[in-house]
N, C-alpha and C. Protein backbone atom coordinates (compact mmCIF):
# COMPACT_ATOMS: atom_id res chain seq x y z
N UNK A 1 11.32 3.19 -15.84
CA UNK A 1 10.63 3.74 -14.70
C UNK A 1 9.16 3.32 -14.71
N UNK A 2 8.49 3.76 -15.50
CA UNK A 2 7.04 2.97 -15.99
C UNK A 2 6.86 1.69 -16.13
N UNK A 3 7.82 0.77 -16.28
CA UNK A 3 7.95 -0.25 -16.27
C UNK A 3 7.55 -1.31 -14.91
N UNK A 4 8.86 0.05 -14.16
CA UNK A 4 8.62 -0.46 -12.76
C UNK A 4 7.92 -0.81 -11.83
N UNK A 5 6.98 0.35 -12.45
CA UNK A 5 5.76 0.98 -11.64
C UNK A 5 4.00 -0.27 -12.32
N UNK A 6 4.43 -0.42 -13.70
CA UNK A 6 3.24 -1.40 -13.96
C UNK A 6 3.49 -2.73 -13.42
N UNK A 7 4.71 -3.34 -13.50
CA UNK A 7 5.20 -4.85 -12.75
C UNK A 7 4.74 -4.45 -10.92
N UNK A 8 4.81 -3.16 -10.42
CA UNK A 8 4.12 -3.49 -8.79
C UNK A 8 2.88 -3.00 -8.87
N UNK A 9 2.41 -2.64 -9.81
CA UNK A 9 0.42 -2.66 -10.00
C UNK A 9 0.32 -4.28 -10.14
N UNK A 10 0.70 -4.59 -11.30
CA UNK A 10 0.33 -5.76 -11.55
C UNK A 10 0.42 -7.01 -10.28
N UNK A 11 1.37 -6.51 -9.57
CA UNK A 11 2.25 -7.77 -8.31
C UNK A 11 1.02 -7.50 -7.16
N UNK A 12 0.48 -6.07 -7.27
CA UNK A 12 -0.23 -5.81 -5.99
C UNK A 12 -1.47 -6.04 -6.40
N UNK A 13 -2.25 -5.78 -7.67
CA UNK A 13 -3.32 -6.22 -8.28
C UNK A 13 -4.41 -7.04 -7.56
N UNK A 14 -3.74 -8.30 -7.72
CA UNK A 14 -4.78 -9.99 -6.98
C UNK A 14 -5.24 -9.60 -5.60
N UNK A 15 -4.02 -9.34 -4.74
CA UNK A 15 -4.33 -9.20 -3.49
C UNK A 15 -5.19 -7.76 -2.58
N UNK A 16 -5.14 -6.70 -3.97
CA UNK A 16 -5.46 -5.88 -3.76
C UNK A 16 -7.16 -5.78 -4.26
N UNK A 17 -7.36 -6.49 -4.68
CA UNK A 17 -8.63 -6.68 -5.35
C UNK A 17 -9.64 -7.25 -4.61
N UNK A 18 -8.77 -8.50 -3.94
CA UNK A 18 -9.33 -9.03 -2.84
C UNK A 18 -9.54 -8.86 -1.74
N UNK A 19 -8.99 -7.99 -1.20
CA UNK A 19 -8.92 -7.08 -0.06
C UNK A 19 -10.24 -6.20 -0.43
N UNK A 20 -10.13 -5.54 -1.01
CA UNK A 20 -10.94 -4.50 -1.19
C UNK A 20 -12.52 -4.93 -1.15
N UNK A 21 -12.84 -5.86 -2.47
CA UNK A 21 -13.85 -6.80 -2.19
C UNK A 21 -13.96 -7.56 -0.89
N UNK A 22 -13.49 -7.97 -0.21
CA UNK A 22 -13.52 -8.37 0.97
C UNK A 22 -13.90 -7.32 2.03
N UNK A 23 -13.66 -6.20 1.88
CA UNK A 23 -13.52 -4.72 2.60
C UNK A 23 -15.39 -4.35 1.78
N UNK A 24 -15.43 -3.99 0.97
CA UNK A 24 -17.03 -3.58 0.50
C UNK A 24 -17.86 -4.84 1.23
N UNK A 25 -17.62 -5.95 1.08
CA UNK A 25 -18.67 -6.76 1.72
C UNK A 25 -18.86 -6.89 3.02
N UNK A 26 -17.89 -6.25 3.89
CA UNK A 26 -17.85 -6.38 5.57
C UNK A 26 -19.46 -5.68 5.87
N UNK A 27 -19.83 -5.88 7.12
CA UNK A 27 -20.54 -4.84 8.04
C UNK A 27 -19.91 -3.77 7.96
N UNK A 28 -20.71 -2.54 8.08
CA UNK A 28 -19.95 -1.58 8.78
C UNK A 28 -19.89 -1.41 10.66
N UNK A 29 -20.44 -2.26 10.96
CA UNK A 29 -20.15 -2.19 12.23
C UNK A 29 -19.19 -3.19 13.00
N UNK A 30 -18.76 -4.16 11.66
CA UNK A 30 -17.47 -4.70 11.80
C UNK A 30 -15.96 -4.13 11.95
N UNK A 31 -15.72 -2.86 13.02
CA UNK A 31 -14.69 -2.06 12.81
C UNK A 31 -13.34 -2.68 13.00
N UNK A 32 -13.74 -3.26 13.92
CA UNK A 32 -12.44 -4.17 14.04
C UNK A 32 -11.77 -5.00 12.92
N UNK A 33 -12.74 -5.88 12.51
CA UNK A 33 -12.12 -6.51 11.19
C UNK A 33 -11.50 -5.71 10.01
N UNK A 34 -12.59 -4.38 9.63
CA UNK A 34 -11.77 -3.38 8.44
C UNK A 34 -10.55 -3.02 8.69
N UNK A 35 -10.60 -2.62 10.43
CA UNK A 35 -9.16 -2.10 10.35
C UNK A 35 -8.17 -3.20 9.99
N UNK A 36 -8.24 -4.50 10.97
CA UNK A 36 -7.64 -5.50 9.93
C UNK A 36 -6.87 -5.66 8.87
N UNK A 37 -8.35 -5.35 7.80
CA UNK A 37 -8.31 -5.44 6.26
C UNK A 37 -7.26 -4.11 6.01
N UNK A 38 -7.47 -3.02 6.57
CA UNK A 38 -6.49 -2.04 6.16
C UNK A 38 -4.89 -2.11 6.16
N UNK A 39 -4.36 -2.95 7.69
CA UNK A 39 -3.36 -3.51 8.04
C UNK A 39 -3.13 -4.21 6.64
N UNK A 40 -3.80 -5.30 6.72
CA UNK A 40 -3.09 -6.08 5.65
C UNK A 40 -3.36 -5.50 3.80
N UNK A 41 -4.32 -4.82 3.66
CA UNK A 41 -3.50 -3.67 2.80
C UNK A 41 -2.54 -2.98 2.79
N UNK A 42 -1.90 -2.54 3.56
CA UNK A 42 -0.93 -2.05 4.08
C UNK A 42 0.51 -2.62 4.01
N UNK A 43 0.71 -4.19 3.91
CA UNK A 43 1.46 -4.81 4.26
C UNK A 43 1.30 -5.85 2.65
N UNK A 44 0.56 -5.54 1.76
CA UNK A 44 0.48 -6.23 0.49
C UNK A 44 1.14 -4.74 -0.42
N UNK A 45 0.93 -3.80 0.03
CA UNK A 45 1.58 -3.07 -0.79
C UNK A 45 2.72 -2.42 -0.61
N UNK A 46 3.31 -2.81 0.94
CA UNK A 46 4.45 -2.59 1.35
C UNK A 46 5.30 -4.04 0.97
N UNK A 47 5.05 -4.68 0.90
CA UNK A 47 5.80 -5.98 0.74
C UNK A 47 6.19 -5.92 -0.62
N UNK A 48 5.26 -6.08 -1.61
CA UNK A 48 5.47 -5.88 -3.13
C UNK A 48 7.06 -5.19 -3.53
N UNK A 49 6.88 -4.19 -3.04
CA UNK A 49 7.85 -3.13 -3.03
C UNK A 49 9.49 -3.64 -3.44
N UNK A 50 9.68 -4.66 -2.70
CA UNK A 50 11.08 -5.48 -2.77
C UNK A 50 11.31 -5.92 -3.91
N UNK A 51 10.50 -6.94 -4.19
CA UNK A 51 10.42 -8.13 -5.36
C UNK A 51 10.12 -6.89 -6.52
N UNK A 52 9.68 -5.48 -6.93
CA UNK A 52 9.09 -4.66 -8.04
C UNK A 52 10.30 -3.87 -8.43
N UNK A 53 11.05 -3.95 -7.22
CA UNK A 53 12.92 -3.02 -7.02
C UNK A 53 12.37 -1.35 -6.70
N UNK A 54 11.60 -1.06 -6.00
CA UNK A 54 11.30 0.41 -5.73
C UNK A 54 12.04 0.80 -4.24
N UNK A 55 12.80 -0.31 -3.69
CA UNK A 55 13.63 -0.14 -2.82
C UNK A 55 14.54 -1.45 -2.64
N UNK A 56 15.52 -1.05 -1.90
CA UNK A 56 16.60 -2.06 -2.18
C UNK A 56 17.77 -2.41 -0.56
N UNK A 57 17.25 -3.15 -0.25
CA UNK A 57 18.52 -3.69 0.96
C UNK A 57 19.83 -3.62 0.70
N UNK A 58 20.89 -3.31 1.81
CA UNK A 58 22.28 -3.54 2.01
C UNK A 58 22.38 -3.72 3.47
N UNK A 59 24.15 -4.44 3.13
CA UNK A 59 24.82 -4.53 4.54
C UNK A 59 25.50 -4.05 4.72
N UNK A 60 25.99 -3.09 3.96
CA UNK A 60 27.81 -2.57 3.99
C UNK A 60 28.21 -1.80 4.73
N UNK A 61 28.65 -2.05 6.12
CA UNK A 61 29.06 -1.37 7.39
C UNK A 61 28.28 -1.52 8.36
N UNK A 62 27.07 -1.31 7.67
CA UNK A 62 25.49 -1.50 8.45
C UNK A 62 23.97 -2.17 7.89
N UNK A 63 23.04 -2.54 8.27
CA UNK A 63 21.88 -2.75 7.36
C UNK A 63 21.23 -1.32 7.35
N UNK A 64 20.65 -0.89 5.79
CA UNK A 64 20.43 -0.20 5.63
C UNK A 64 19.17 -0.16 4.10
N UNK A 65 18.10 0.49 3.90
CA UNK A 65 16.93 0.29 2.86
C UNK A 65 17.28 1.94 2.22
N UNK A 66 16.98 1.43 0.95
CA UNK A 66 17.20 3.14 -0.31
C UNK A 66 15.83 2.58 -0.97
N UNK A 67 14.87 3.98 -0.97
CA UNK A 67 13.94 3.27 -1.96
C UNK A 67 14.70 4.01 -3.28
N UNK A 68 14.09 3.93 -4.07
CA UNK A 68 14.93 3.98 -6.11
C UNK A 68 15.06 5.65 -5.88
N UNK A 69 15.93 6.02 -6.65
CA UNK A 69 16.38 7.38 -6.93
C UNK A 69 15.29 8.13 -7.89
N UNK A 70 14.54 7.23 -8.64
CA UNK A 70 13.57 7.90 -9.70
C UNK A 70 12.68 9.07 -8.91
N UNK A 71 13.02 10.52 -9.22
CA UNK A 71 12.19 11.45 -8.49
C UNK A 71 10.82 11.04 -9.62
N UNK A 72 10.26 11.07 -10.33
CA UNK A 72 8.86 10.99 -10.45
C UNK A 72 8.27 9.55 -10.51
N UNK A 73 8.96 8.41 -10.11
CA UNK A 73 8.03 7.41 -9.49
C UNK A 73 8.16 7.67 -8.08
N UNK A 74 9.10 8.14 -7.30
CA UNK A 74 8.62 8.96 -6.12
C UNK A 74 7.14 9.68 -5.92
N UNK A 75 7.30 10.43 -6.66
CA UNK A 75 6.14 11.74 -6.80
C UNK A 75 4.87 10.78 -6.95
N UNK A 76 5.00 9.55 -7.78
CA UNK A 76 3.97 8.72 -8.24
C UNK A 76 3.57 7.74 -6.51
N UNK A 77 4.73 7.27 -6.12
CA UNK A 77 4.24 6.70 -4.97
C UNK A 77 3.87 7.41 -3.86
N UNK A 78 3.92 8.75 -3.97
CA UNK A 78 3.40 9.74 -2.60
C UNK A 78 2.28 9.84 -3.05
N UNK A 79 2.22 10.38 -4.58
CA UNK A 79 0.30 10.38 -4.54
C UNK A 79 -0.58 9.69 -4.51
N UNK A 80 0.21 8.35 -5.21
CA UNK A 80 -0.56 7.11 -4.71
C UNK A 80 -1.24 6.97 -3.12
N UNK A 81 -0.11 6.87 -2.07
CA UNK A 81 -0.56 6.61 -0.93
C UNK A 81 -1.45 7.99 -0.31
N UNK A 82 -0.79 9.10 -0.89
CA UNK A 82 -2.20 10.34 -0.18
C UNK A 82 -3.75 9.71 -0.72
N UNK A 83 -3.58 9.44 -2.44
CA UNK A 83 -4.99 9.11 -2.54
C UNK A 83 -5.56 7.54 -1.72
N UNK A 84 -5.02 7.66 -1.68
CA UNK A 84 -4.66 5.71 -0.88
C UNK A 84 -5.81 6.27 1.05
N UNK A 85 -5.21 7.27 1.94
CA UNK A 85 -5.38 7.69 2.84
C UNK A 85 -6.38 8.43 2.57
N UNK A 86 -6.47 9.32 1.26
CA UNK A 86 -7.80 10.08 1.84
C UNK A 86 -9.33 9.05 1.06
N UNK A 87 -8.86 8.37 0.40
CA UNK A 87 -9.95 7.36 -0.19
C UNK A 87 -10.41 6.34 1.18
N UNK A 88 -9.33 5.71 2.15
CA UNK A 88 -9.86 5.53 3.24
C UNK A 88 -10.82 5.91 3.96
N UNK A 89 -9.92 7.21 4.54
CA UNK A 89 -11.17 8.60 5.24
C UNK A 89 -12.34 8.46 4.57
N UNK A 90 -12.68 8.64 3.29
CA UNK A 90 -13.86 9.13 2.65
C UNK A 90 -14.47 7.70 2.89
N UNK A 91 -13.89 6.36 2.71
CA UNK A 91 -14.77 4.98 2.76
C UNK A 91 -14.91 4.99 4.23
N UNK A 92 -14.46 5.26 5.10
CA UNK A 92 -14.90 4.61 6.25
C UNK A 92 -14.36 5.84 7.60
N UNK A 93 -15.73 6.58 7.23
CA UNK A 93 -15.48 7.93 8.50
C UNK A 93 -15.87 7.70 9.60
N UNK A 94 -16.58 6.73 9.70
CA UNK A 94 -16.70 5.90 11.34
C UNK A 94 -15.01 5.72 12.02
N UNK A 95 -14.25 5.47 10.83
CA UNK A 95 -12.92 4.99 11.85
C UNK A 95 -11.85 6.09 11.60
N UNK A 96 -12.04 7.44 11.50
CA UNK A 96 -11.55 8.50 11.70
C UNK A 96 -10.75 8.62 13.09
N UNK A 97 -11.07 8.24 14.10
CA UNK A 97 -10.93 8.35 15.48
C UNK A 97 -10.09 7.09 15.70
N UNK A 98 -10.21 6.01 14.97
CA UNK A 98 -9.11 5.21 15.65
C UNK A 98 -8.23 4.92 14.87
N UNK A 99 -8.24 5.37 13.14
CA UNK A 99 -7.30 4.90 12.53
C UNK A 99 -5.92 5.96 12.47
């Protein structure tokens, strides 16, 4: 389970690093672009997800996604993304209103 969970730190790591740094160096009156940057945060740590096995595709009858049965890397990826959302809010309360 821990295992799991350090192989999609590590997978999300590079891109997440760079984002972020890329995100501290903007304007802040660049709103448009952060939100951007948030999107594609968004979509580096949703993507990971596949290739790390914290969820898993089928076809059988229908297409259908299971993320992993592990209740506390669950618990680990909800708090992740709350602190994920309210670390947003707190970086950038200008975009309260449109994000």
């Amino acid at each position: 389970m821990i295992e799991i969970l350090i192989a999609y730190i590590l997978r999300i790591l590079p891109a997440l690093a760079a984002l972020l740094l890329f995100l501290i160096l903007l304007p802040r009156r660049a709103q448009a672009l952060r939100i951007v940057v948030y999107i594609a945060l968004f979509i580096v740590i949703r993507d990971a997800m596949t290739p790390s096995g914290l969820w898993r595709f089928g076809t059988e009858a229908f297409f259908w996604l299971r993320f992993t049965s592990s209740q506390p890397l669950l618990l680990m990826i909800a708090a992740g993304s709350s602190l994920a959302a309210v670390g947003m809010l707190i970086a950038a309360p200008q975009l309260r209103r449109k994000i």
